[in-house]
Protein backbone atom coordinates (compact mmCIF):
# COMPACT_ATOMS: atom_id res chain seq x y z
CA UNK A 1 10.26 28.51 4.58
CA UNK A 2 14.20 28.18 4.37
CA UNK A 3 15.08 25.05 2.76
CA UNK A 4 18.56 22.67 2.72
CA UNK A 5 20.02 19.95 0.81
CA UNK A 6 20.59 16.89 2.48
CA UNK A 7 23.64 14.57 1.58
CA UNK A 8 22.48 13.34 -1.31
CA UNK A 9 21.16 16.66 -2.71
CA UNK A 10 17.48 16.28 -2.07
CA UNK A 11 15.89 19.16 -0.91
CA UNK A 12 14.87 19.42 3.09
CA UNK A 13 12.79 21.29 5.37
CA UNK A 14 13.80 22.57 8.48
CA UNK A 15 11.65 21.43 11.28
CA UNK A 16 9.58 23.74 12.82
CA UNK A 17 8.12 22.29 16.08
CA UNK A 18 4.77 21.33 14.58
CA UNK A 19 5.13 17.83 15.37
CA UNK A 20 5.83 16.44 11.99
CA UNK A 21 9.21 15.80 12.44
CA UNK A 22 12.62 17.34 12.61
CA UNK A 23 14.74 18.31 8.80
CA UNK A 24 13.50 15.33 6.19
CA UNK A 25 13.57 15.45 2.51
CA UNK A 26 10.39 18.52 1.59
CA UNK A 27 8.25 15.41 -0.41
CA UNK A 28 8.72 13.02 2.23
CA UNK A 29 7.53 15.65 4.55
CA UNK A 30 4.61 16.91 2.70
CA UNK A 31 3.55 13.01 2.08
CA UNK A 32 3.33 12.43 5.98
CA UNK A 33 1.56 15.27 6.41
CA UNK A 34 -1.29 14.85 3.99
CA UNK A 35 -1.61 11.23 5.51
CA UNK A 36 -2.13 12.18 9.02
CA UNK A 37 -4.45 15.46 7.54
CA UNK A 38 -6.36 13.02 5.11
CA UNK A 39 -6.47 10.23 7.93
CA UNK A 40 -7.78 12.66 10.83
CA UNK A 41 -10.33 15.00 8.60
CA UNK A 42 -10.77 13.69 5.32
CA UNK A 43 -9.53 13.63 1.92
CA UNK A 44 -12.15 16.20 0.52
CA UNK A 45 -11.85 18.16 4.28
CA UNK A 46 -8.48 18.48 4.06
CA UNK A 47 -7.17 21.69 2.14
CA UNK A 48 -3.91 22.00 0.02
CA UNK A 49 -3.49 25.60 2.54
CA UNK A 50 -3.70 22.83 5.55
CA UNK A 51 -1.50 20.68 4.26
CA UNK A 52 1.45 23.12 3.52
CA UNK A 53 0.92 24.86 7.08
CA UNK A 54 1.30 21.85 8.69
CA UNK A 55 4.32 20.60 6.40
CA UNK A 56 6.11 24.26 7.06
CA UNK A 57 6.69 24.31 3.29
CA UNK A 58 5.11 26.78 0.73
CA UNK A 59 2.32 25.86 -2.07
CA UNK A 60 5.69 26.28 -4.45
CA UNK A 61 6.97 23.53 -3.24
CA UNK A 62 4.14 21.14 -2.76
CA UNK A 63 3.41 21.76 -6.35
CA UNK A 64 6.90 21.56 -6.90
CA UNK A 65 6.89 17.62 -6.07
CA UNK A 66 3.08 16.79 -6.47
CA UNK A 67 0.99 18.48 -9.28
CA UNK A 68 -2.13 18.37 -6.85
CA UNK A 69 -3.68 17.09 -3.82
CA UNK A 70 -5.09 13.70 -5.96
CA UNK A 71 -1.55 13.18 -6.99
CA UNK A 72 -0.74 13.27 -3.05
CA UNK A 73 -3.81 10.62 -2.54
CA UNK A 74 -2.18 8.72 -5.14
CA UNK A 75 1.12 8.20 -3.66
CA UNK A 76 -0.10 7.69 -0.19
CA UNK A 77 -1.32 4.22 -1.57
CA UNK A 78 0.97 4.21 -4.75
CA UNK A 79 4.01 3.61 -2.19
CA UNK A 80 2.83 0.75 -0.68
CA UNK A 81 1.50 -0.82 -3.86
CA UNK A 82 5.25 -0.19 -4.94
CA UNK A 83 6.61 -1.95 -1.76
CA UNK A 84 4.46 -4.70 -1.93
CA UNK A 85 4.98 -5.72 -6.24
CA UNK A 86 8.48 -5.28 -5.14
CA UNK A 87 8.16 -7.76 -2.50
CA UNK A 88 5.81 -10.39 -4.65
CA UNK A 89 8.18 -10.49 -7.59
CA UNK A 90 10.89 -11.75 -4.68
CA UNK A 91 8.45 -14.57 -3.56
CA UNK A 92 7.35 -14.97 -7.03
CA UNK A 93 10.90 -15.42 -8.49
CA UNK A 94 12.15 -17.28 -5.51
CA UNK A 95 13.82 -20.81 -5.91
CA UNK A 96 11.42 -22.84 -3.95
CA UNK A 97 8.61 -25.26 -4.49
CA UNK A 98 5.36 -22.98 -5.74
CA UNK A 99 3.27 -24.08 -2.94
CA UNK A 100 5.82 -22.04 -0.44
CA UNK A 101 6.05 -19.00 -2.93
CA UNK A 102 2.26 -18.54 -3.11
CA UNK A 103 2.36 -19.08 0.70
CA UNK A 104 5.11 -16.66 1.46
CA UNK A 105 3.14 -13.88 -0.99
CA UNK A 106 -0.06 -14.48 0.53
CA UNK A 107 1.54 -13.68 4.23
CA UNK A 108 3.54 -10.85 3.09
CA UNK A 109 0.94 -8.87 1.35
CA UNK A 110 -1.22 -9.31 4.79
CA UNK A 111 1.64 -7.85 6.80
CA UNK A 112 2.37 -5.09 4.55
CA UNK A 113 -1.23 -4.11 4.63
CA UNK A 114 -1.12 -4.09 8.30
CA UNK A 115 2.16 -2.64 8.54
CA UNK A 116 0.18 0.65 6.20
CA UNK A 117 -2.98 0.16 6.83
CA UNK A 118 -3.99 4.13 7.69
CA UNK A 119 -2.92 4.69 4.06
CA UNK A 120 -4.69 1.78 2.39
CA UNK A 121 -7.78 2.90 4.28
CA UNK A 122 -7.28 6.53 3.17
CA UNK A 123 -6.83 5.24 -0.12
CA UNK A 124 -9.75 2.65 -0.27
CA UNK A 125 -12.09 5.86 1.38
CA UNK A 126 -11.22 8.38 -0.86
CA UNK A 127 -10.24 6.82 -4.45
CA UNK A 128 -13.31 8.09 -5.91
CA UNK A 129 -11.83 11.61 -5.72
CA UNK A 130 -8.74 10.82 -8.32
CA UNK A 131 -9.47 12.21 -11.48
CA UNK A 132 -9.68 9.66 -14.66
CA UNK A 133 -6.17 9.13 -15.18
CA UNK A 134 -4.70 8.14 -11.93
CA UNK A 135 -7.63 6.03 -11.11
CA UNK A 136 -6.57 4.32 -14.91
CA UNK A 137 -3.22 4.38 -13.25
CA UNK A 138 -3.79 3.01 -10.31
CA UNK A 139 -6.12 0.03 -11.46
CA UNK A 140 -3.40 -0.81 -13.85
CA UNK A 141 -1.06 -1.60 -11.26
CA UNK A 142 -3.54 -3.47 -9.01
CA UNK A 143 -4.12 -5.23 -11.62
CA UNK A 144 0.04 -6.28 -12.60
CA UNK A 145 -0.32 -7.08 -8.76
CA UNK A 146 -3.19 -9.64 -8.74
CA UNK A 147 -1.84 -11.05 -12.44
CA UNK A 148 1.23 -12.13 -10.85
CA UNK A 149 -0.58 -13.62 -7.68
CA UNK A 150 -2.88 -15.05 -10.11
CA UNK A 151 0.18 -16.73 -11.81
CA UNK A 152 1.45 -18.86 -8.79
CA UNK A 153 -2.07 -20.13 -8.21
CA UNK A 154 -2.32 -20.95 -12.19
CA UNK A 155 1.45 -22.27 -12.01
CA UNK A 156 0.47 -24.55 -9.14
CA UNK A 157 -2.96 -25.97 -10.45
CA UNK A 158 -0.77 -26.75 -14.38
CA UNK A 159 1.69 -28.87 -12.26
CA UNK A 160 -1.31 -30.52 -10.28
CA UNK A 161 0.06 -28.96 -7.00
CA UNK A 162 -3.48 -27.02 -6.51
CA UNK A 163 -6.88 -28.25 -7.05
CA UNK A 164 -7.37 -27.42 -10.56
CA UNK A 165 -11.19 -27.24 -10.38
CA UNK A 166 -11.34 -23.34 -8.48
CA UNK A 167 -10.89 -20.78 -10.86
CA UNK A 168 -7.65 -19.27 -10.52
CA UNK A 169 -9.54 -15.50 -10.27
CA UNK A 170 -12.05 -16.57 -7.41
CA UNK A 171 -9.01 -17.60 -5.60
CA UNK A 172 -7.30 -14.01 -6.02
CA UNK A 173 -10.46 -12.59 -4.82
CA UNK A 174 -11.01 -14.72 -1.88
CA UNK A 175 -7.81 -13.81 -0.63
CA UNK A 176 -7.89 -10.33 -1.43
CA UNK A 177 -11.57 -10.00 -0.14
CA UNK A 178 -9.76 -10.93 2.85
CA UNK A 179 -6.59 -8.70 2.82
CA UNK A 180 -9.27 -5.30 2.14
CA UNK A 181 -11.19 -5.93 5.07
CA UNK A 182 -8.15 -5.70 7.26
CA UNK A 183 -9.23 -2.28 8.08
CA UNK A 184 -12.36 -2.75 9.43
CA UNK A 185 -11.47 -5.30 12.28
CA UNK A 186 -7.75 -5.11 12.40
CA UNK A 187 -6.20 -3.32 15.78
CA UNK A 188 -2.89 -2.92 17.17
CA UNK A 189 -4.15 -3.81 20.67
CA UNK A 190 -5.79 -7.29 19.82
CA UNK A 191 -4.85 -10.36 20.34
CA UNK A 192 -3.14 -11.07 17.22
CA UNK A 193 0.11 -9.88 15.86
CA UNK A 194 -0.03 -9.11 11.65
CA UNK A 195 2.43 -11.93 11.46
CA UNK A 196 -0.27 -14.12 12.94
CA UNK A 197 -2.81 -12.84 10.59
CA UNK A 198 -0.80 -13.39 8.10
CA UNK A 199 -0.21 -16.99 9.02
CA UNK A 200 -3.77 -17.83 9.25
CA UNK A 201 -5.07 -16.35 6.28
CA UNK A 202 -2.26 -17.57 4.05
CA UNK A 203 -2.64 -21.15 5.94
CA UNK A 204 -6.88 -20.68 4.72
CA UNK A 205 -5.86 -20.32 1.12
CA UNK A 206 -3.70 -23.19 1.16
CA UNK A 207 -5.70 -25.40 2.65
CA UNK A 208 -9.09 -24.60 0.09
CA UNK A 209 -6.84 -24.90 -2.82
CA UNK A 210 -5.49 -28.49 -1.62
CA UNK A 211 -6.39 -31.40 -4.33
C-alpha cells in the first residue's frame, strides 16, 4: 500500500475506492474502519486481516499505530471519553453560577453521546474483550469523568444551592443511568433532536436536586 505525508508530516493512505474515504492520516483511517467493521459484525467477528483490507493499509502499519485490535476497541471509545473530559472541565471551570455549570455538563455529555453513539455502543458491547490493563485504563478515566461531575453536584449541595439530602453518587448515577441507555431508544429519525434530549434530561436532574 503506497503511503504519503500529509502537511504536517503524518503519514496517509491513498484512497482506494473502498468506500472509506479518499487520502486521510493511516490511524485515522484504520480507526474508521474498525468502527464501521466492529459496528456491522462484531468486535470478536471482526478480524485484524478484515480490518486492514478494508483500511487499504498493511498489518505493518496497523500495528504500527495500534499494538492490537483491543487497543483499536479502546480508542474507538477512548476518543470520545477524551472529547467529552475536555468539554466538562470547560463547563466545570466556567465563570458562572454552579447551578448553570452542572446544567450545561449534564446537556453536553447527552449530546456528545448522541453525536458518537455507534462507538459508545461498540464500546459498551464489547468492553469485556479488553485485556486487564486497558479495562484498568479505561475505568480510571470514567471514573476522573464522574469525580468531576460528582464535584459540581457536591459544590452545589456545600453552598445550599442543591438539596443536600441525595447523595451526591446516586445523583451521578441517575444521570448517567440515563445518558447509557441512549443507545437503546435513541434514533436519528424521531421526534427529538439530541439537543432536545439533552434539554430534558439535564432539566430532570435539576429539578430532583432542587431544595
Amino acid at each position: 500500500m503506497a503511503g504519503t505525508k500529509d502537511g504536517s508530516g503524518n503519514d496517509t493512505a491513498v484512497g482506494t475506492g473502498n468506500g472509506t474515504g479518499g487520502t486521510k492520516p493511516v490511524a485515522q483511517r484504520l480507526l474508521a474502519t474498525a468502527t464501521r467493521l466492529f459496528a456491522e459484525r462484531g468486535y470478536d467477528r471482526t478480524s485484524v486481516q478484515e480490518i486492514v483490507d478494508a483500511a487499504g493499509v498493511t498489518k505493518g502499519a496497523l500495528y504500527h499505530y495500534f499494538g492490537s485490535k483491543d487497543d483499536l476497541l479502546h480508542e474507538v471509545y477512548g476518543r470520545v471519553l477524551r472529547l467529552q473530559q475536555e468539554r466538562l472541565d470547560h463547563f466545570a471551570d466556567a465563570d458562572a453560577p454552579v447551578e448553570r455549570r452542572l446544567r450545561d455538563a449534564a446537556a453536553d455529555v447527552v449530546v456528545t453521546t448522541i453525536e458518537n453513539l455507534d462507538d459508545t455502543k461498540i464500546f459498551f458491547r464489547s468492553m469485556h474483550h479488553l485485556g486487564p490493563e486497558k479495562d484498568k485504563q479505561v475505568r480510571a478515566e470514567r471514573r476522573r469523568y464522574h469525580e468531576r461531575f460528582r464535584a459540581l453536584v457536591e459544590e452545589g449541595q456545600r453552598t445550599g444551592v442543591f438539596a443536600a439530602d441525595i447523595p451526591a453518587d446516586l445523583v451521578v448515577d441517575y444521570h448517567f443511568g440515563s445518558v447509557h441507555h441512549l443507545g437503546t431508544w435513541y434514533r436519528e429519525d424521531g421526534p427529538l433532536t439530541p439537543q432536545q434530549v439533552a434539554d430534558h434530561l439535564a432539566d430532570l436532574l435539576l429539578r430532583a436536586l432542587r431544595p
